[in-house]
N, C-alpha and C. Protein backbone atom coordinates (compact mmCIF):
# COMPACT_ATOMS: atom_id res chain seq x y z
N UNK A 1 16.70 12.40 4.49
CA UNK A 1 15.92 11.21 4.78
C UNK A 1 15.17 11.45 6.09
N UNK A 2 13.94 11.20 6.34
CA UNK A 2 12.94 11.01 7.00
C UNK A 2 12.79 9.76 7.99
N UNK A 3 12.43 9.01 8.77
CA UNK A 3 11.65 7.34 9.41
C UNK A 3 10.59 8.44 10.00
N UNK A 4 9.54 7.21 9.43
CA UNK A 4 8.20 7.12 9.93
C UNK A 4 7.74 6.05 10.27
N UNK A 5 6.96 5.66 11.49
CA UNK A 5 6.60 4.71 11.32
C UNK A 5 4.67 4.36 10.90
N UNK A 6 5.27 3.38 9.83
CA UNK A 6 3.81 3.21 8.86
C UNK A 6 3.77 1.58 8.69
N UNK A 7 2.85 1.21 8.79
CA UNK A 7 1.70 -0.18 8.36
C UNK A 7 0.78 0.07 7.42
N UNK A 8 1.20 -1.15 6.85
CA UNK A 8 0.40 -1.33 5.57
C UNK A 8 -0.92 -2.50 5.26
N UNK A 9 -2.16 -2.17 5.03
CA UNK A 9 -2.59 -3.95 4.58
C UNK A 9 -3.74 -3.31 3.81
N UNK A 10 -4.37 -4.00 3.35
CA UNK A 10 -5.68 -4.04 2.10
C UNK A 10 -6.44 -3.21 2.22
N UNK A 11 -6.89 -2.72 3.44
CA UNK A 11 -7.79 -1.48 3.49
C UNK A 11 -7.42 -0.55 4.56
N UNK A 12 -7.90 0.54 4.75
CA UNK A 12 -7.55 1.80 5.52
C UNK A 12 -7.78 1.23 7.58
N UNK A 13 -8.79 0.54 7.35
CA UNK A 13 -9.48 -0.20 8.13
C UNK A 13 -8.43 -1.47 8.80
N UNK A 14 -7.94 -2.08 7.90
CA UNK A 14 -7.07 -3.22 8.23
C UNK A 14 -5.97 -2.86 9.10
N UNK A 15 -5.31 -1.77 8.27
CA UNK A 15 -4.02 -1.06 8.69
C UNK A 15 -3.75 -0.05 10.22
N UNK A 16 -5.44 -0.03 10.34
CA UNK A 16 -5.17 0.92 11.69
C UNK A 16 -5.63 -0.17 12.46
N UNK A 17 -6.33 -1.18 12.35
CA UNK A 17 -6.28 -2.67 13.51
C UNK A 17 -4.75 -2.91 13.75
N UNK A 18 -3.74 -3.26 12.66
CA UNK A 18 -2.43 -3.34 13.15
C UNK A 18 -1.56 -2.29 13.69
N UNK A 19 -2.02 -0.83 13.42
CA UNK A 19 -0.91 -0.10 13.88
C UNK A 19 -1.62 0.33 15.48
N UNK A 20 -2.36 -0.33 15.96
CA UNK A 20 -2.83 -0.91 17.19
C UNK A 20 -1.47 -1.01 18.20
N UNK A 21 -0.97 -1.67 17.90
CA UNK A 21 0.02 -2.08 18.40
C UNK A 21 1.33 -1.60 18.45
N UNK A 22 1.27 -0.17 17.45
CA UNK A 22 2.38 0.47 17.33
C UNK A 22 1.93 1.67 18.73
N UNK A 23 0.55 1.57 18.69
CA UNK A 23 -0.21 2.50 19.52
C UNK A 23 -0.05 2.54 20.74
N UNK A 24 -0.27 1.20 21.30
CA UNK A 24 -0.05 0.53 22.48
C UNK A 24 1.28 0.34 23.59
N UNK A 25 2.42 -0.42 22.50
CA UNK A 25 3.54 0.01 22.75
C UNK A 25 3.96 1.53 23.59
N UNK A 26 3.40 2.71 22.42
CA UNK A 26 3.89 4.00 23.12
C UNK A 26 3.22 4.23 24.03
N UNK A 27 1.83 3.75 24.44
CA UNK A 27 1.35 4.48 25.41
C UNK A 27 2.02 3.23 26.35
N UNK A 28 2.45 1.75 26.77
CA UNK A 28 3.37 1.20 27.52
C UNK A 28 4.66 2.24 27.80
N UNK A 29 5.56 2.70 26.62
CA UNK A 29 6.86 2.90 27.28
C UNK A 29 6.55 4.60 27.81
N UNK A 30 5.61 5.11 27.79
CA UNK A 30 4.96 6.60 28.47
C UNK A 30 4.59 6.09 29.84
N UNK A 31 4.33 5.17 29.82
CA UNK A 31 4.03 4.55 31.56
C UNK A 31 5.26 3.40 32.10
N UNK A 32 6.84 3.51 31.13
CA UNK A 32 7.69 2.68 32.16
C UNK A 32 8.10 1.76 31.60
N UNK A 33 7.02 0.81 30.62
CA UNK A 33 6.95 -0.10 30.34
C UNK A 33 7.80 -0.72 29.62
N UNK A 34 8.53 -1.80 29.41
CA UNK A 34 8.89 -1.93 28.67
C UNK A 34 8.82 -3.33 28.59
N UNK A 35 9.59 -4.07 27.44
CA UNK A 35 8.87 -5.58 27.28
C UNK A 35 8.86 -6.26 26.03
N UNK A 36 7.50 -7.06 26.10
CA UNK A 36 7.05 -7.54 24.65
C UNK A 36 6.17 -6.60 23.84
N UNK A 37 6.24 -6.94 22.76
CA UNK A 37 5.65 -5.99 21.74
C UNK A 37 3.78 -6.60 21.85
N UNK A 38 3.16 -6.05 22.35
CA UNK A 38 1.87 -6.73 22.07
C UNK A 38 1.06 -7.24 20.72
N UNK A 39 0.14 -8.58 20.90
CA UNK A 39 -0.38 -8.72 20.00
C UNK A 39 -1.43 -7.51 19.37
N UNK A 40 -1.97 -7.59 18.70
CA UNK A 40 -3.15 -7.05 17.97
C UNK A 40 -4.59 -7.25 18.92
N UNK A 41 -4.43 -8.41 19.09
CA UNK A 41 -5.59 -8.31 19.86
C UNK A 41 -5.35 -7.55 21.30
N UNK A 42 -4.14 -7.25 21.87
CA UNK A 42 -3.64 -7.46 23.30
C UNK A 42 -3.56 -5.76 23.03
N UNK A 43 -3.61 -5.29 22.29
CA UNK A 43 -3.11 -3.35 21.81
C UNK A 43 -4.70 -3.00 21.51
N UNK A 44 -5.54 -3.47 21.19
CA UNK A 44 -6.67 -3.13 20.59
C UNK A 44 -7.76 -3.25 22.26
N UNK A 45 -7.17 -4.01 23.18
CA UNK A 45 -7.95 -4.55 24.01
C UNK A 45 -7.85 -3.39 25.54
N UNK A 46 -6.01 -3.06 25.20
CA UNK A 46 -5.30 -2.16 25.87
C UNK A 46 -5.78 -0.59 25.35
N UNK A 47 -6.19 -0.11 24.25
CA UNK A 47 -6.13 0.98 23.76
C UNK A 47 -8.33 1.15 23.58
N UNK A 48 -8.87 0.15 24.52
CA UNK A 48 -10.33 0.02 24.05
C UNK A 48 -11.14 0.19 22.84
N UNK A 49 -10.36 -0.22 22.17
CA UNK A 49 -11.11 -0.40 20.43
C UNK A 49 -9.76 -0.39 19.30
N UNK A 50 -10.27 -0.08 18.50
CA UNK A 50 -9.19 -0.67 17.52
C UNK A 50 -9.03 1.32 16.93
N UNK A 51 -7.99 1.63 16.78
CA UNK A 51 -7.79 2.82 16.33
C UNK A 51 -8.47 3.74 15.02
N UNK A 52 -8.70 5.24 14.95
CA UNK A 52 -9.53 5.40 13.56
C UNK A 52 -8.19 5.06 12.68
N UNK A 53 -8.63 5.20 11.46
CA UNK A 53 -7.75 5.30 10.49
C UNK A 53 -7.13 6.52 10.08
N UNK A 54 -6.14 6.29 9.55
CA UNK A 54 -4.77 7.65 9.36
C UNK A 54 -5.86 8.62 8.15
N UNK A 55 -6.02 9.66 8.41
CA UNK A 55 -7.20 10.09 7.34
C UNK A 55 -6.13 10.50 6.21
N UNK A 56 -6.44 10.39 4.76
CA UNK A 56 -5.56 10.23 3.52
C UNK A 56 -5.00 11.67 3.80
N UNK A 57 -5.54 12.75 4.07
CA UNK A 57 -4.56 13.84 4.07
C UNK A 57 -4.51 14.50 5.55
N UNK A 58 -3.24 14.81 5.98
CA UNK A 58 -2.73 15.30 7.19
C UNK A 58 -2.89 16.96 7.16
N UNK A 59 -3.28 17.79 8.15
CA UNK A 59 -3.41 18.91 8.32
C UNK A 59 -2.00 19.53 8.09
N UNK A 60 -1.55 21.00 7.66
CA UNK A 60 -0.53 21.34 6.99
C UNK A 60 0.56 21.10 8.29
N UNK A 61 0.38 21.11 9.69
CA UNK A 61 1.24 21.29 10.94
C UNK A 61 1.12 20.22 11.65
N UNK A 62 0.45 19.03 11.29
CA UNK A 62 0.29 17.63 11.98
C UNK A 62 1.89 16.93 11.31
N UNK A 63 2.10 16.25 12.15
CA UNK A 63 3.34 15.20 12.26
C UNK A 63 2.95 14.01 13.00
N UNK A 64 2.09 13.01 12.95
CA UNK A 64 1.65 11.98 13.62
C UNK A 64 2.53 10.89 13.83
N UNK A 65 2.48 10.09 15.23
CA UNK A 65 3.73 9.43 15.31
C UNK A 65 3.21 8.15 14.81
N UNK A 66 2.37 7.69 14.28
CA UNK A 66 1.88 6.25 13.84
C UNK A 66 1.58 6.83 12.06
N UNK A 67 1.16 6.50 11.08
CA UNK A 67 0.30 6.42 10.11
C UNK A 67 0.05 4.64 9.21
N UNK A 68 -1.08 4.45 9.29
CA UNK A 68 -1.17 3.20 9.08
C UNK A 68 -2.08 3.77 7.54
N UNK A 69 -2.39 2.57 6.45
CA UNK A 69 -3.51 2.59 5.44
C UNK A 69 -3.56 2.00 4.79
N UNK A 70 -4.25 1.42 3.69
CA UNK A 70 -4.26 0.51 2.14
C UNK A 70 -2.73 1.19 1.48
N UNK A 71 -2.31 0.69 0.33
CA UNK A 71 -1.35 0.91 -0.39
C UNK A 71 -2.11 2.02 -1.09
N UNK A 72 -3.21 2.39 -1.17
CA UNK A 72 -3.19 4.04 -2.13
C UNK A 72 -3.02 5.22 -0.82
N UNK A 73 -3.60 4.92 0.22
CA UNK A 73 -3.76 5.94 1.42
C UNK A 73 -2.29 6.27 1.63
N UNK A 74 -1.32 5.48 2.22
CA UNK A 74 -0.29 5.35 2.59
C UNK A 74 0.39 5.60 1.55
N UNK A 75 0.65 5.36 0.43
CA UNK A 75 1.40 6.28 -0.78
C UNK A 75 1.33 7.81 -0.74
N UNK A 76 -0.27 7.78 -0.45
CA UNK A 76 -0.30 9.05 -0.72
C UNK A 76 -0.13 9.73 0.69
N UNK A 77 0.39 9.29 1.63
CA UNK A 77 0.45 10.14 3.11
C UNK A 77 2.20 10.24 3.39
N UNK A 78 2.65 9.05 2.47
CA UNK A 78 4.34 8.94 2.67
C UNK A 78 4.77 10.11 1.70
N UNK A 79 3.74 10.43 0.50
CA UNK A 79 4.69 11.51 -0.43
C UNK A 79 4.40 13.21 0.02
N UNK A 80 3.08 13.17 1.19
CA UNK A 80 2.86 14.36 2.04
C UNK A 80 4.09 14.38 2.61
N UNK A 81 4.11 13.89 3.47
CA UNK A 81 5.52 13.64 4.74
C UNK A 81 6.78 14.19 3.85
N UNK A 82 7.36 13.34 2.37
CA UNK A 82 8.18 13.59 2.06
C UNK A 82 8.11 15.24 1.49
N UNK A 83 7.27 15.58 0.87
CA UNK A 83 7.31 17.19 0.75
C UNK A 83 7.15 18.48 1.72
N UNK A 84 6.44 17.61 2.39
CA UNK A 84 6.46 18.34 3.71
C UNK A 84 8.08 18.96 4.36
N UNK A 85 9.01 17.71 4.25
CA UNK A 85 10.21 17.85 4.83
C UNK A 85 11.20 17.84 4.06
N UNK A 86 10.32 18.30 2.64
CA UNK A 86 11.68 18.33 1.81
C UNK A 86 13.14 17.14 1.39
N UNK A 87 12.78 16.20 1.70
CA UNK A 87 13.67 14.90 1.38
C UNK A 87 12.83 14.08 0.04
N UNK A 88 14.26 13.26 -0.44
CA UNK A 88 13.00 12.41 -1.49
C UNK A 88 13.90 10.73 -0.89
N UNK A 89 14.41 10.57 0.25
CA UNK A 89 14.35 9.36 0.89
C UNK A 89 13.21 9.48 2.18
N UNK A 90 12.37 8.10 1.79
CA UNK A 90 11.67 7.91 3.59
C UNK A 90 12.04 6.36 4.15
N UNK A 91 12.72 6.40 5.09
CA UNK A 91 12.95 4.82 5.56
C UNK A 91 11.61 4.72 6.50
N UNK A 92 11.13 3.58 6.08
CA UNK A 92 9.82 2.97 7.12
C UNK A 92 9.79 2.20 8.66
N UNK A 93 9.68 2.54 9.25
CA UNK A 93 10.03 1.57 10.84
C UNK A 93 8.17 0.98 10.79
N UNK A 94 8.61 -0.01 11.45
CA UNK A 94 7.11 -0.26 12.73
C UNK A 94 6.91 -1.02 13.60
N UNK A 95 6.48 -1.55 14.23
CA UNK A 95 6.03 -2.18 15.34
C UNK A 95 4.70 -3.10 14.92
N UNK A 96 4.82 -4.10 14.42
CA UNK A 96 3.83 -4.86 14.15
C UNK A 96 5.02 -6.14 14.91
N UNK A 97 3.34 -6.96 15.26
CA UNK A 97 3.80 -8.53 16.06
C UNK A 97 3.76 -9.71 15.52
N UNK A 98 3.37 -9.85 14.55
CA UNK A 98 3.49 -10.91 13.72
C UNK A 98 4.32 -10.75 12.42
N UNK A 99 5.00 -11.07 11.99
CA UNK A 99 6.09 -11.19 11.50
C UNK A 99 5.52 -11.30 9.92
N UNK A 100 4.54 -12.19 9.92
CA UNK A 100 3.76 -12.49 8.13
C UNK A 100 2.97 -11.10 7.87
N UNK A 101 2.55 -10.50 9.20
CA UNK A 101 1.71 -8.95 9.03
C UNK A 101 2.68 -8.10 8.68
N UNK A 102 4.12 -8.03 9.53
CA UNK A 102 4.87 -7.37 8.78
C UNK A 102 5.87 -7.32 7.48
N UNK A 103 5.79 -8.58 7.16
CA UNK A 103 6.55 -8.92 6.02
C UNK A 103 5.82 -8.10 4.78
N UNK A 104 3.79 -8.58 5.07
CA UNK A 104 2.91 -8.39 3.76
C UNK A 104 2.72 -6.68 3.61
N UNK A 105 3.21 -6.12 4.86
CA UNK A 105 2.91 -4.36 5.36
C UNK A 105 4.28 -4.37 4.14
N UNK A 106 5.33 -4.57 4.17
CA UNK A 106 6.27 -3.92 3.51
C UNK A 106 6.23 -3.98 2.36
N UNK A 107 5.56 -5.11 1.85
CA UNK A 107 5.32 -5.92 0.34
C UNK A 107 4.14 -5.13 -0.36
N UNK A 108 3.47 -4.80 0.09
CA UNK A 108 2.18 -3.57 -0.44
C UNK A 108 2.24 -2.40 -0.21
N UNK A 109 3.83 -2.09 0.89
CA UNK A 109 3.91 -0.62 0.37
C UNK A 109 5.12 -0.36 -0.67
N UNK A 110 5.86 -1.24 -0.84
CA UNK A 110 6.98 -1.49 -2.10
C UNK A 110 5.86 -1.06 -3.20
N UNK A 111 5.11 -1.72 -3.22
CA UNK A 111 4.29 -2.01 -4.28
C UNK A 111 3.30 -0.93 -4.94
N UNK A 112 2.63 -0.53 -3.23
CA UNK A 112 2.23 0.99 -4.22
C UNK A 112 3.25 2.57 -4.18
N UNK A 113 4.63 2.16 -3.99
CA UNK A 113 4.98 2.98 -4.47
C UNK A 113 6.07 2.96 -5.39
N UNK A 114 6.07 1.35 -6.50
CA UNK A 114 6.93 1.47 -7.19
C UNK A 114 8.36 0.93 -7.29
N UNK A 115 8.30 0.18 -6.13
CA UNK A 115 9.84 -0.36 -5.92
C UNK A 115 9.56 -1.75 -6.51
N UNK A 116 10.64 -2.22 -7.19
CA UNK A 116 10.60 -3.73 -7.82
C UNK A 116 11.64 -4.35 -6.86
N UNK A 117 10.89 -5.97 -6.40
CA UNK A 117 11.69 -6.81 -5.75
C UNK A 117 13.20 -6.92 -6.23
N UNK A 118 14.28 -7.19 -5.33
CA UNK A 118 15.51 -7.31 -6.44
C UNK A 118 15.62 -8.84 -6.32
């Protein structure tokens, strides 16, 4: 088993506005910081723009500590990772600040990869 941490929402675009904040965070606890988790707007404002997006395929020796995307990007970047490292478990972490952003991140990546609610 693998953790990565990944965000999920409707477009490639959406997902790297929220993992903003997964962004932000690390560059806080690299300078000391520690605290509240920042908003979206407060990581995007901190990090001067809103982050590119996780590009659908990772170079063969990249290990990125964020990957954010739509439910096809992020399917397809979680089953790189998993072959990459040879496991067929990946547990997901992240750092999102709103709680409905992270509920709907987990709910669309269940979704594009197949897991049914129990």
């Amino acid at each position: 088993m693998v953790a990565v941490n990944a965000v999920c929402a409707e477009t490639d675009e959406a997902a790297a506005r929220l993992r903003a904040t997964a962004e932000a965070s690390f560059q806080r606890l690299k300078r000391g910081e520690t605290g509240t988790v920042p908003s979206v707007k407060e990581a995007v404002d901190e990090l001067g723009g809103v982050p590119e997006p996780t590009p659908a395929t990772l170079d063969e020796d990249e290990w990125p500590r964020a990957i954010s995307g739509s439910p096809e990007t992020l399917a397809g970047l979680l089953e790189q990772l998993a072959d990459r490292v040879g496991v067929d478990e990946l547990m997901i972490q992240h750092t999102v600040a709103d709680h409905d952003d992270a509920l709907r991140s987990h709910e669309l990546v269940a979704d594009a990869v197949g897991l049914t609610p129990r």
